[in-house]
Protein backbone atom coordinates (compact mmCIF):
# COMPACT_ATOMS: atom_id res chain seq x y z
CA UNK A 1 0.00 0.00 0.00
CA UNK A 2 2.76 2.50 1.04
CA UNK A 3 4.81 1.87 -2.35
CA UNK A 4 1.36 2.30 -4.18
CA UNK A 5 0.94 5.69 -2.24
CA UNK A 6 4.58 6.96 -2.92
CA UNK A 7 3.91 6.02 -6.85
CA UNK A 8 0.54 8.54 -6.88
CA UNK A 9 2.91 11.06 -4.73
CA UNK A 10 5.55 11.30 -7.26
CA UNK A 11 3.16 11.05 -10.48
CA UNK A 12 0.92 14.02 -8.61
CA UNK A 13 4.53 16.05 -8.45
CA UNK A 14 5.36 15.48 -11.70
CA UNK A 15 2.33 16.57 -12.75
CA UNK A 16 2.23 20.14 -11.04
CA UNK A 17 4.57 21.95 -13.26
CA UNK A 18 2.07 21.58 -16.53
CA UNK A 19 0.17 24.19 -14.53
CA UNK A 20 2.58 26.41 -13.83
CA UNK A 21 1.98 30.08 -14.50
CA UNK A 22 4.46 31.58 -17.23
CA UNK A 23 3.80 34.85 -16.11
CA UNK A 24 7.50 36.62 -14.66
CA UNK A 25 8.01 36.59 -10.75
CA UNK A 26 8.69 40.43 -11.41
CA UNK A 27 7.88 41.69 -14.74
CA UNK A 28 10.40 44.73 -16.29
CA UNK A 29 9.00 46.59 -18.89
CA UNK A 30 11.36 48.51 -21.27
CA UNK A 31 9.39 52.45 -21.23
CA UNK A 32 12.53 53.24 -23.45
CA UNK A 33 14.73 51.82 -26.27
CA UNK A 34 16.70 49.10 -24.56
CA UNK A 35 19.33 48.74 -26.96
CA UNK A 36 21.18 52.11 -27.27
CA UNK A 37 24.63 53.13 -29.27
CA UNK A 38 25.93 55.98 -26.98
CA UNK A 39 29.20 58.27 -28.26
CA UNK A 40 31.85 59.26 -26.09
CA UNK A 41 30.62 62.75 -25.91
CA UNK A 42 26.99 62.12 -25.28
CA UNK A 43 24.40 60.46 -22.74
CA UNK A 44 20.91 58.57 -22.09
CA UNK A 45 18.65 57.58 -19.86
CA UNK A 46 17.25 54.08 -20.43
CA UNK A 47 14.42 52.92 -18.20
CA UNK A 48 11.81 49.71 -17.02
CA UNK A 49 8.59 49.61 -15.40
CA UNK A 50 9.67 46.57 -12.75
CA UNK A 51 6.48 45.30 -10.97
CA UNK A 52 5.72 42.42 -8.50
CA UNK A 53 3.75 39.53 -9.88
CA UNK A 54 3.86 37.31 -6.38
CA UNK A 55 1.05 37.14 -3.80
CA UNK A 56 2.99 38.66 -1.01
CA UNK A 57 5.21 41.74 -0.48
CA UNK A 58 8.79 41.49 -1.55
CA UNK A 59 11.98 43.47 -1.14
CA UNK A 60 13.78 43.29 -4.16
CA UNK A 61 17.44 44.85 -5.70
CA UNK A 62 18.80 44.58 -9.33
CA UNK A 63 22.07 42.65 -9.99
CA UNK A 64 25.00 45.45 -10.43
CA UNK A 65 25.36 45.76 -14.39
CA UNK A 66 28.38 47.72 -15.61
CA UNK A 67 29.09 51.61 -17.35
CA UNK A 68 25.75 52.54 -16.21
CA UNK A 69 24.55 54.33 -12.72
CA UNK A 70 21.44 53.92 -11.03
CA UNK A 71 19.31 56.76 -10.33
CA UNK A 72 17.77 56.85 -7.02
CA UNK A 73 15.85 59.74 -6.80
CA UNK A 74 12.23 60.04 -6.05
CA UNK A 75 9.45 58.24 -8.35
CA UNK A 76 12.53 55.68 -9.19
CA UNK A 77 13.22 52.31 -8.18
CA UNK A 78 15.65 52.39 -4.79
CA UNK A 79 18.70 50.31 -4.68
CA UNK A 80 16.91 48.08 -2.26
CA UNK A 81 13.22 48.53 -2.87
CA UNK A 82 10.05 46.88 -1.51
CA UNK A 83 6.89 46.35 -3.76
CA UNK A 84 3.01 45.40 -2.79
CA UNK A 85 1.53 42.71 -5.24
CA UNK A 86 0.92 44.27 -7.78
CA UNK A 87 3.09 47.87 -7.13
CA UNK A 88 5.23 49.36 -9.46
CA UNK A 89 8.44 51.28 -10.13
CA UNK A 90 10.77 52.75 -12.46
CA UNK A 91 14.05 51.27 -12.53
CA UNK A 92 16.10 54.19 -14.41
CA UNK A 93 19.54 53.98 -15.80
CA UNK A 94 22.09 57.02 -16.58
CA UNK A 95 24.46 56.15 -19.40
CA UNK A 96 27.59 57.77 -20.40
CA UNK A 97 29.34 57.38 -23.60
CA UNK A 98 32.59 57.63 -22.56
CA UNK A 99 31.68 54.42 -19.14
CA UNK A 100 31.03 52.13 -21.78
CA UNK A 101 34.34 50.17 -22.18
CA UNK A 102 32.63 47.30 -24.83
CA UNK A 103 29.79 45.78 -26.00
CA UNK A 104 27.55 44.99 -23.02
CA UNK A 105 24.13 42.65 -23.34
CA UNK A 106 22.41 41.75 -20.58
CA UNK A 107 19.69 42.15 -17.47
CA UNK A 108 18.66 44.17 -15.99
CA UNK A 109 17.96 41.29 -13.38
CA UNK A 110 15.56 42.17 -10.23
CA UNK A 111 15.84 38.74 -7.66
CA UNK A 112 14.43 39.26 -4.05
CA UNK A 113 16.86 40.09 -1.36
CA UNK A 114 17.89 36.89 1.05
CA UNK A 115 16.51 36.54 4.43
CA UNK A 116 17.90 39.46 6.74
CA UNK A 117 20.47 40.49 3.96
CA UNK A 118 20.45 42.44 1.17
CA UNK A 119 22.23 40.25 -1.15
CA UNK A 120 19.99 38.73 -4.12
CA UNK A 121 18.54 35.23 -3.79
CA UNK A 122 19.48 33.97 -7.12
CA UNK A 123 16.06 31.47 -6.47
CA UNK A 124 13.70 34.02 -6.77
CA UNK A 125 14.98 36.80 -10.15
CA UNK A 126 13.41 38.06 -13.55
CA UNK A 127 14.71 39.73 -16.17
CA UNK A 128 13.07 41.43 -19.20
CA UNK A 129 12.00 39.14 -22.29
CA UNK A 130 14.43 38.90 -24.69
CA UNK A 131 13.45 42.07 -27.00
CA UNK A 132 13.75 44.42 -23.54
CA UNK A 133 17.46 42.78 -22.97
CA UNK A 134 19.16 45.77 -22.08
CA UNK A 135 22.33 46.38 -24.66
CA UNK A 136 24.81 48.86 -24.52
CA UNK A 137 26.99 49.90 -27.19
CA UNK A 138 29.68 52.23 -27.80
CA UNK A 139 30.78 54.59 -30.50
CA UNK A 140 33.93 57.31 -31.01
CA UNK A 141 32.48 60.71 -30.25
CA UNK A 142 29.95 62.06 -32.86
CA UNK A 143 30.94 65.91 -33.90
CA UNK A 144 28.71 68.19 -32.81
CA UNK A 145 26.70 69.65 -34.87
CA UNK A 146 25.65 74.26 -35.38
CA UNK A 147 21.56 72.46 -35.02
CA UNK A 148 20.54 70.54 -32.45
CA UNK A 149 16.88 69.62 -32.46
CA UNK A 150 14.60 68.57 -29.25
CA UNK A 151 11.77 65.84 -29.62
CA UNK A 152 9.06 65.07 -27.41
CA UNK A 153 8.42 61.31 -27.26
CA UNK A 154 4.72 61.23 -26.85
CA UNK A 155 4.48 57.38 -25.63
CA UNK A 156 7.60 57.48 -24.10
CA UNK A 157 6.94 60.31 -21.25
CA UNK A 158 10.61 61.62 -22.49
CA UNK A 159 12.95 64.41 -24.33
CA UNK A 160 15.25 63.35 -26.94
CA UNK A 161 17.72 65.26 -28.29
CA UNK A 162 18.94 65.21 -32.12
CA UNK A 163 21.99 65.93 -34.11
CA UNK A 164 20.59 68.03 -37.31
CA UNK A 165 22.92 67.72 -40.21
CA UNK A 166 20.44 69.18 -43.21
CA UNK A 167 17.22 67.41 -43.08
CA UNK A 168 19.12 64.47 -41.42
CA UNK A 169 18.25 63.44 -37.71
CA UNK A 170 21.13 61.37 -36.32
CA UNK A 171 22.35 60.41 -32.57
CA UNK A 172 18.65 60.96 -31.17
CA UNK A 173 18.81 59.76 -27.67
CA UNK A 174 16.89 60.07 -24.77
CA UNK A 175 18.31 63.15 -22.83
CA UNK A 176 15.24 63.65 -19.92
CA UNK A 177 12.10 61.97 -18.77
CA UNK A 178 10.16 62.11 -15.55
CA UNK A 179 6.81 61.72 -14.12
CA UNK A 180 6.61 65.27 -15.01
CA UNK A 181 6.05 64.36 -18.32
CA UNK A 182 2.56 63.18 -20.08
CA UNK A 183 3.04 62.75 -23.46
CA UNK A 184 4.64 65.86 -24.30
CA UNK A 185 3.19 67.47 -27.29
CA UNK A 186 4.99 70.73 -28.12
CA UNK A 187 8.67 72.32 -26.85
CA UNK A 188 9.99 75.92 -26.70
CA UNK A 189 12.84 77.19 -25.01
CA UNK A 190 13.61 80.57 -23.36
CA UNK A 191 17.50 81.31 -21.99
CA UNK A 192 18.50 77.65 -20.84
CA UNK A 193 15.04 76.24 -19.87
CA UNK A 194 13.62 73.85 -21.64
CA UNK A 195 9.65 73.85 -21.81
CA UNK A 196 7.37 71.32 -22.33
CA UNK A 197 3.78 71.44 -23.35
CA UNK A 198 1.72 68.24 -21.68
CA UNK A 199 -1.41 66.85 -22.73
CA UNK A 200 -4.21 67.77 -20.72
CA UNK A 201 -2.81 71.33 -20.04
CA UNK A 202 0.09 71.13 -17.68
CA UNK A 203 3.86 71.98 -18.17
CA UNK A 204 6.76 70.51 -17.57
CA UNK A 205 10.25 72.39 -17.84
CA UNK A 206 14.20 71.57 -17.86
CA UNK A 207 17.57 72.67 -17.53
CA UNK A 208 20.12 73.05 -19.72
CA UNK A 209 22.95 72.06 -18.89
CA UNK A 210 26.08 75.12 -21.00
CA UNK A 211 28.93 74.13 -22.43
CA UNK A 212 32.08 75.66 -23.00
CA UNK A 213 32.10 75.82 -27.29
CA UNK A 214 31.65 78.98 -28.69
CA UNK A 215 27.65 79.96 -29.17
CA UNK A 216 26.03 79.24 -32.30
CA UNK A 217 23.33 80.98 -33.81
CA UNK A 218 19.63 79.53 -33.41
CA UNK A 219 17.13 80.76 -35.81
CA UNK A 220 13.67 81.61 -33.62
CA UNK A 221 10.04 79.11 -33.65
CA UNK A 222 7.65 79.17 -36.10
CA UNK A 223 5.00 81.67 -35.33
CA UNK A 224 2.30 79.22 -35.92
CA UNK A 225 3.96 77.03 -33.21
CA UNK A 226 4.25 79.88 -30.51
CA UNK A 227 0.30 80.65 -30.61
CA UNK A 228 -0.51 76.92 -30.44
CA UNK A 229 1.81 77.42 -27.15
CA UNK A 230 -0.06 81.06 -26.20
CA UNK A 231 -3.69 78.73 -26.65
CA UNK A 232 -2.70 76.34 -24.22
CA UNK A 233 -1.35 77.64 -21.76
CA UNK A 234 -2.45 81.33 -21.96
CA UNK A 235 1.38 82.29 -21.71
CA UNK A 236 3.52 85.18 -23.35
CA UNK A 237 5.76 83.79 -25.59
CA UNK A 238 9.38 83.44 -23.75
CA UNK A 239 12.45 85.68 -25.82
CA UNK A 240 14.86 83.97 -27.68
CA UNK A 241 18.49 84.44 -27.48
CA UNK A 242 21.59 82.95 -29.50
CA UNK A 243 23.33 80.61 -27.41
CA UNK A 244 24.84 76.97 -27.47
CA UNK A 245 22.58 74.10 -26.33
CA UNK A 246 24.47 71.23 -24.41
CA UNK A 247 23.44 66.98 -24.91
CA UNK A 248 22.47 66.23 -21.59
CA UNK A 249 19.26 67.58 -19.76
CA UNK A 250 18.92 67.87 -16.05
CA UNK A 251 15.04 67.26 -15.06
């Protein structure tokens, strides 16, 4: 009787995995391109929505993954963060051109922390399927070019910013985003503040970070663009002055 009951045991056992969910421990969600070719003289942000899929509160951290730096601040993703079932964050990456050493594919991967340590329990990770596999790539610095041009990613909640060589975009990477942001319709900018025109009425705005080349001359909006900003937000339009705009965006 006992060896017939230790037969149904290990058949019942076997059995259990066909009805095992597929669905990731802790999903991550690409909210930007995760494969990115960064020059030495320019910068990105590259970002996942990571949320808990499990029944019960966890404490999670990501695995360290090289020539990029975390950012901590508020509305991101902590270096040791704890998630309800169900609760989000944004896990966001700052990427330098001139950090990445080689060719880099891989993560991110977000395991639970071990029991009174903050180490990750390799037992219990995700990481991104494989189209959101985060790869970094690098490239000899691109030469700057007299137009720069600023893009509002209206899915993306983010600011790109664009070499212009003619009627050529090239080097368009992500350069700010933020919860500020939703879906950014329409840009000006005034001195070294970057504005941003939100659906739904509200603004968003950034700095600029200066460089040290020599100003360049920056022809003004187009008038038809200026009242569309005037209409929304009931604003005078900022004055424009000729001055050098740098790659990277502080939020």
């Amino acid at each position: 009787m006992k060896k017939y009951l230790f037969l149904i045991l290990l058949c019942i056992l076997d059995y259990i995995p066909c009805y095992a969910s597929t669905e990731a421990l802790f999903s991550l969600v690409a909210n930007t391109p995760p494969s990115v070719t960064v020059p030495a003289n320019r910068m990105t942000f590259i970002q996942y929505t990571v949320t808990n899929n499990t029944a019960i509160t966890r404490r999670l951290t990501v695995k360290p993954i090289p020539y990029v730096v975390q950012v901590t601040n508020n509305n991101t993703c902590a270096k040791y963060f704890t998630l309800a079932q169900g609760q989000s964050c944004k896990l966001t990456y700052l990427v330098q051109g001139d950090a990445i050493k080689k060719k880099f594919t891989g993560g991110p991967i977000v395991c639970k922390t071990k029991y009174k340590s903050n180490e990750p329990d390799n037992f219990l990770c995700s990481q991104p399927e494989p189209s959101m596999i985060l790869s970094l790539n690098p490239a000899p610095a691109a030469p700057t070019p007299d137009r720069k041009l600023y893009v509002s990613n209206w899915n993306g909640n983010s600011i790109s910013l664009c070499y212009l060589k003619g009627k050529q975009l090239s080097n368009c990477l992500i350069s700010a985003l933020g919860n500020s942001f939703n879906q950014p319709e329409a840009l000006a900018v005034s001195d070294n503040v970057l504005f941003i025109a939100n659906i739904g009425g509200s603004m968003s705005s950034c700095l600029i970070h200066p460089v040290s080349s020599p100003p360049v001359k920056r022809q003004r909006l187009d008038n038809l663009f200026m009242r569309l900003m005037g209409l929304l937000f009931k604003i005078r339009p900022p004055t424009y002055q000729a001055q050098d705009l740098s790659p990277s965006i502080r939020v």
